[in-house]
Protein backbone atom coordinates (compact mmCIF):
# COMPACT_ATOMS: atom_id res chain seq x y z
CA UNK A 1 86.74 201.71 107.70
CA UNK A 2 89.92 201.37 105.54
CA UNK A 3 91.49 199.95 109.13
CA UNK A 4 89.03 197.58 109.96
CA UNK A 5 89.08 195.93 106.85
CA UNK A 6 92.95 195.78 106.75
CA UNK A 7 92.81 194.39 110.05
CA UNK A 8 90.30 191.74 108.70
CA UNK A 9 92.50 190.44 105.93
CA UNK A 10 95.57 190.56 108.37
CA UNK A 11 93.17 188.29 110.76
CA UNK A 12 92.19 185.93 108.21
CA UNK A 13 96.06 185.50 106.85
CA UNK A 14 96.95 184.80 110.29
CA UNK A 15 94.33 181.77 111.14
CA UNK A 16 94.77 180.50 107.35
CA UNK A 17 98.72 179.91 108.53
CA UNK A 18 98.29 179.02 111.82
CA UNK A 19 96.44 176.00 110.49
CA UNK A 20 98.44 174.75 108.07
CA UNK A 21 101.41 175.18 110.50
CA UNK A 22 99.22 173.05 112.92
CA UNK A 23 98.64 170.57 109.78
CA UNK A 24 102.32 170.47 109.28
CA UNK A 25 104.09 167.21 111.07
CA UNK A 26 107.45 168.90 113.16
CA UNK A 27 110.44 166.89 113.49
CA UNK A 28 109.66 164.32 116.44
CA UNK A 29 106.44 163.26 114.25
CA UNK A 30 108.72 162.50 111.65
CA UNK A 31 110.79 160.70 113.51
CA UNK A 32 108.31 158.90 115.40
CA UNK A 33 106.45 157.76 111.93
CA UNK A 34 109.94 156.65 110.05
CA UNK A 35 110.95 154.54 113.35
CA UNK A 36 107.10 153.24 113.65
CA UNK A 37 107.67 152.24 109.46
CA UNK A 38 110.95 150.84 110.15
CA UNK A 39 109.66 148.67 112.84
CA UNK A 40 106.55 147.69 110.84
CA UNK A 41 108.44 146.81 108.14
CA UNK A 42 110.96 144.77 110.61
CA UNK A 43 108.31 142.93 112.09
CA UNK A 44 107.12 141.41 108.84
CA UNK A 45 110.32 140.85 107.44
CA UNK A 46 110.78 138.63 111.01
CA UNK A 47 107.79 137.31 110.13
CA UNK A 48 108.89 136.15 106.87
CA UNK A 49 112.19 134.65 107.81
CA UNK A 50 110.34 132.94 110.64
CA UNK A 51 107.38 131.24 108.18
CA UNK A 52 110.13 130.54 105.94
CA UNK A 53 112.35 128.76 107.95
CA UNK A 54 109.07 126.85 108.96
CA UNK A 55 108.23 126.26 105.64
CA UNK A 56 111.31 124.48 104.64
CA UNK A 57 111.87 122.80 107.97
CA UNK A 58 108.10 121.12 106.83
CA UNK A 59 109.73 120.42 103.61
CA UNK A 60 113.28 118.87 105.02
CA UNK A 61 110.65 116.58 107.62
CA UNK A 62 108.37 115.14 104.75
CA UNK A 63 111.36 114.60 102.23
CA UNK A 64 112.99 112.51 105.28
CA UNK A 65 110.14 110.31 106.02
CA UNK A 66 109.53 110.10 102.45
CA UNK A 67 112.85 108.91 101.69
CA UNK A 68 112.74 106.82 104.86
CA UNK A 69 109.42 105.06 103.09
CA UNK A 70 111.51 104.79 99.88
CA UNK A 71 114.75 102.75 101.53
CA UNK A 72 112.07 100.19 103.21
CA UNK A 73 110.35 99.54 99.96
CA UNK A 74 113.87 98.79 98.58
CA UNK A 75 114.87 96.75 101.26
CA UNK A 76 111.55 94.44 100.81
CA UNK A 77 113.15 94.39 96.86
CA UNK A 78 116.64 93.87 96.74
CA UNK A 79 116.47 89.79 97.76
CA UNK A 80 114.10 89.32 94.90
CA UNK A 81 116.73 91.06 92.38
CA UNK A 82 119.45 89.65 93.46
CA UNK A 83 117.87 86.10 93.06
CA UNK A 84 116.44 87.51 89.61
CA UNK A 85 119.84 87.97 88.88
CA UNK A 86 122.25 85.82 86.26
CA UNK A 87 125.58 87.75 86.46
CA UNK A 88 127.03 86.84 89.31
CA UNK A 89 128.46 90.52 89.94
CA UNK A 90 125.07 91.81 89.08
CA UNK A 91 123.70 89.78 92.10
CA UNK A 92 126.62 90.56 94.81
CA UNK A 93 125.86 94.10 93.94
CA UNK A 94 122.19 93.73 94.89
CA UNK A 95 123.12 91.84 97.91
CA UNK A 96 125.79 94.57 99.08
CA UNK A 97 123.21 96.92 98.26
CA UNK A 98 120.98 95.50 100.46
CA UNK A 99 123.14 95.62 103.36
CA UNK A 100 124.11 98.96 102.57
CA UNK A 101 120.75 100.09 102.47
CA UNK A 102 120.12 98.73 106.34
CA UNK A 103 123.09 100.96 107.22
CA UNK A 104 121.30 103.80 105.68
CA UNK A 105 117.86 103.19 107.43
CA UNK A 106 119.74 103.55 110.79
CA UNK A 107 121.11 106.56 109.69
CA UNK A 108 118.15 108.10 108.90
CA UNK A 109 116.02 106.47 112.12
CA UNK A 110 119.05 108.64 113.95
CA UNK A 111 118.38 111.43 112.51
CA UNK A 112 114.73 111.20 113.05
CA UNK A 113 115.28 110.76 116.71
CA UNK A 114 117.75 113.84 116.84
CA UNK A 115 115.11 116.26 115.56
CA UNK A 116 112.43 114.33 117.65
CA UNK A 117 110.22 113.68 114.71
CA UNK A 118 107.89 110.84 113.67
CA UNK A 119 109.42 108.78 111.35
CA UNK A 120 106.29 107.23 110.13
CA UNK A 121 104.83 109.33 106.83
CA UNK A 122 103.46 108.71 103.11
CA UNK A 123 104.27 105.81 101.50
CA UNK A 124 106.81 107.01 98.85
CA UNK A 125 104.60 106.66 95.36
CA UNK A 126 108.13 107.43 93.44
CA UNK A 127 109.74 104.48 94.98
CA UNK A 128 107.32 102.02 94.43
CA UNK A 129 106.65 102.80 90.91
CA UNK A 130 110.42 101.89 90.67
CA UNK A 131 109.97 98.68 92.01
CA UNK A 132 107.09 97.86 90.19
CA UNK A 133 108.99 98.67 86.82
CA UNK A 134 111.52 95.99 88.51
CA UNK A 135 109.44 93.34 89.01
CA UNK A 136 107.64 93.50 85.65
CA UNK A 137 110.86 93.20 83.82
CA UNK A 138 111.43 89.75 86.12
CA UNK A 139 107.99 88.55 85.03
CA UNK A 140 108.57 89.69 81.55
CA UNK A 141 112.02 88.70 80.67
CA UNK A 142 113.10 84.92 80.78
CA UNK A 143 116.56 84.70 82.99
CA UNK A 144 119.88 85.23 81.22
CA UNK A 145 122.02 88.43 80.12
CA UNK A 146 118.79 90.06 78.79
CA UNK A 147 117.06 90.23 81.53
CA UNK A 148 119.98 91.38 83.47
CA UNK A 149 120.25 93.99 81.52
CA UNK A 150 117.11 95.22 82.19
CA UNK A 151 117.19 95.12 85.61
CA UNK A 152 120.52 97.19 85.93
CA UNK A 153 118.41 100.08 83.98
CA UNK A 154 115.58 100.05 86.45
CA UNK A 155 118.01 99.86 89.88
CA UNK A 156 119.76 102.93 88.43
CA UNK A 157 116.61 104.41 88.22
CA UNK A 158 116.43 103.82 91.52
CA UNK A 159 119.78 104.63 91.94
CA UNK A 160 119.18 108.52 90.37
CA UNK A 161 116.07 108.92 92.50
CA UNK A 162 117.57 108.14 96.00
CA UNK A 163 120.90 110.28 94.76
CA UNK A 164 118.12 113.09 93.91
CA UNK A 165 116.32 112.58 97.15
CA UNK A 166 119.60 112.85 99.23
CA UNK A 167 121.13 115.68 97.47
CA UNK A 168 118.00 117.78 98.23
CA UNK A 169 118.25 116.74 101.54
CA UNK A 170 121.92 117.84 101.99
CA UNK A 171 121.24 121.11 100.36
CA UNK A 172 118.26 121.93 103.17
CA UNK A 173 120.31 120.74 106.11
CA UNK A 174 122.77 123.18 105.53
CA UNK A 175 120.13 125.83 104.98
CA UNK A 176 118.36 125.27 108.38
CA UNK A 177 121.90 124.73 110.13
CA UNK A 178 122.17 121.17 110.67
CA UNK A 179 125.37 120.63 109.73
CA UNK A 180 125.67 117.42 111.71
CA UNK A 181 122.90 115.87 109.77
CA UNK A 182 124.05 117.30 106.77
CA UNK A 183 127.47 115.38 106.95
CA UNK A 184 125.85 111.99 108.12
CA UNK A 185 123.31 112.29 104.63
CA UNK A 186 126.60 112.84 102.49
CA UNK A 187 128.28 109.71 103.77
CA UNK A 188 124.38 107.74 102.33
CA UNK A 189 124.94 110.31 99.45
CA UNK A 190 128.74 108.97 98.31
CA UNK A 191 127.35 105.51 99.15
CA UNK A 192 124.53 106.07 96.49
CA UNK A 193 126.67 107.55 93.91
CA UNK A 194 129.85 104.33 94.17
CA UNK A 195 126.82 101.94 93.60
CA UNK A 196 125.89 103.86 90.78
CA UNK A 197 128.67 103.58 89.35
CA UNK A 198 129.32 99.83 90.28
CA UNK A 199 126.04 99.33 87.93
CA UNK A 200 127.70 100.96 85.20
CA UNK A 201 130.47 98.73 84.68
CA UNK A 202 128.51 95.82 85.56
CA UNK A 203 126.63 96.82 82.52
CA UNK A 204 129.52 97.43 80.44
CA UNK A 205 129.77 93.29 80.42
CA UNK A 206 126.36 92.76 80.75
CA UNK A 207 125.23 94.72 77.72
CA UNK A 208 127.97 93.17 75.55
CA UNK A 209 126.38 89.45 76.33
CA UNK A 210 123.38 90.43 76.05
CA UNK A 211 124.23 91.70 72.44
CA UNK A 212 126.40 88.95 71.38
CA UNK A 213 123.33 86.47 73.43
CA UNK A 214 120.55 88.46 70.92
CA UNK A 215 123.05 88.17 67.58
CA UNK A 216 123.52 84.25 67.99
CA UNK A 217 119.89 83.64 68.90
CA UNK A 218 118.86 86.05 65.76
CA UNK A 219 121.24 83.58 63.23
CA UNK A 220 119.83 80.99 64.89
CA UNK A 221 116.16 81.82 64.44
CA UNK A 222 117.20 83.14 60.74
CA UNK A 223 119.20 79.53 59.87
CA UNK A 224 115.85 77.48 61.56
CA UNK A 225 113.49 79.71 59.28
CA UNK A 226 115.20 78.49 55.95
CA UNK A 227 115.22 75.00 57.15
C-alpha cells in the first residue's frame, strides 16, 4: 500500500514536469520569435520611412505649384507698380524684378518637368492677399514719395514670403535627394534676397522724402490754418 501510493506521487510529479517542460519555449523558439519581432518591427519601420518620404514628397509638389501660382500673380503685378511708381529707382527695381521673375518661372516650369509633375495647382491665397494690399495702397495714396513708400513695404512683403517659400523648398530638396533642384532654387533664392535688399536702400531715400514731403506739407497746412 505504502508503494503504491509512493509510486502515485512519483507519477503525478513526473506528468506535472513533463508539462511545464512541454510549456517551456527551447532555444530555436526563441530564436525564431526574436527574428519574427525583429522583422515585424523592420517592416513597419520601412513602412514609416516609405509614407514619410511620401508625405513630404506631397508636401515639396504642392509648395512648388503653389509657389509657381504665387510668381504668376506677381508677374500680372509688377507693370502696374512700376507705373505706380515716382522714384525712378523704385520703378527700375520693379521692372528688373519683373524680368527676373520670368527667369524664375522657367526655372521652376524645369523643374516641374524633371519630376514629371503637373504644374497646374491652387491658386496661391498668400500671394494674392499681397497684391491686393499693393493695389489698395495705389488707390489709396495720391502719387509722390508717400505713396512710394508704401509700396516698397508691401513688395517686401512679398519679398519675405517668396524668400520663405524658397527656403522651405531648398530645405526639402535636400531631404528627398534632389540636390540638382536644390541648387537651381538657391540661385531664385539669392535672387530674392539681393532684391530685398535693393528695396531697402531704395527706402533709405524714399523714406527721408517722404518725411521731409509730410514736414513741409504739415507747415504748410499749419501757416494756411492761421491765415
Amino acid at each position: 500500500m505504502a508503494f503504491k501510493l509512493k509510486f502515485m506521487m512519483y507519477k503525478t510529479f513526473f506528468n506535472i514536469n513533463l508539462k511545464n517542460l512541454k510549456s517551456m519555449p527551447t532555444k530555436t523558439q526563441e530564436s525564431t520569435e526574436t527574428l519574427e519581432k525583429s522583422n515585424s518591427k523592420l517592416s513597419l519601420e520601412n513602412k514609416t520611412q516609405k509614407s514619410g518620404k511620401e508625405s513630404l514628397k506631397k508636401i515639396f509638389e504642392e509648395l512648388l505649384q503653389d509657389t509657381y501660382s504665387a510668381e504668376q500673380q506677381l508677374m500680372k503685378a509688377l507693370p502696374e507698380l512700376a507705373k505706380a511708381s515716382y522714384n525712378e529707382d523704385l520703378q527700375d527695381a520693379f521692372e528688373n524684378h519683373l524680368q527676373q521673375t520670368q527667369r524664375q518661372v522657367e526655372r521652376l516650369e524645369n523643374i516641374f518637368e524633371r519630376l514629371k509633375v503637373d504644374k497646374n495647382g491652387e491658386k496661391c491665397k498668400a500671394m494674392e492677399g499681397l497684391i491686393e494690399e499693393g493695389q489698395k495702397i495705389i488707390k489709396e495714396h495720391e502719387d509722390g514719395v508717400t505713396r512710394d513708400a508704401a509700396l516698397i513695404i508691401a513688395a517686401q512683403k512679398v519679398e519675405h514670403y517668396e524668400i520663405a517659400a524658397y527656403g522651405s523648398l531648398i530645405e526639402l530638396a535636400d531631404v528627398l535627394g534632389l540636390d540638382r533642384i536644390a541648387d537651381t532654387l538657391e540661385k531664385t533664392l539669392r535672387e530674392e534676397w539681393e532684391t530685398d535688399e535693393l528695396l531697402s536702400n531704395i527706402a533709405q531715400d524714399v523714406n527721408d522724402d517722404a518725411y521731409e514731403y509730410s514736414s513741409q506739407e504739415s507747415e504748410f497746412n499749419s501757416l494756411s490754418s492761421k491765415n
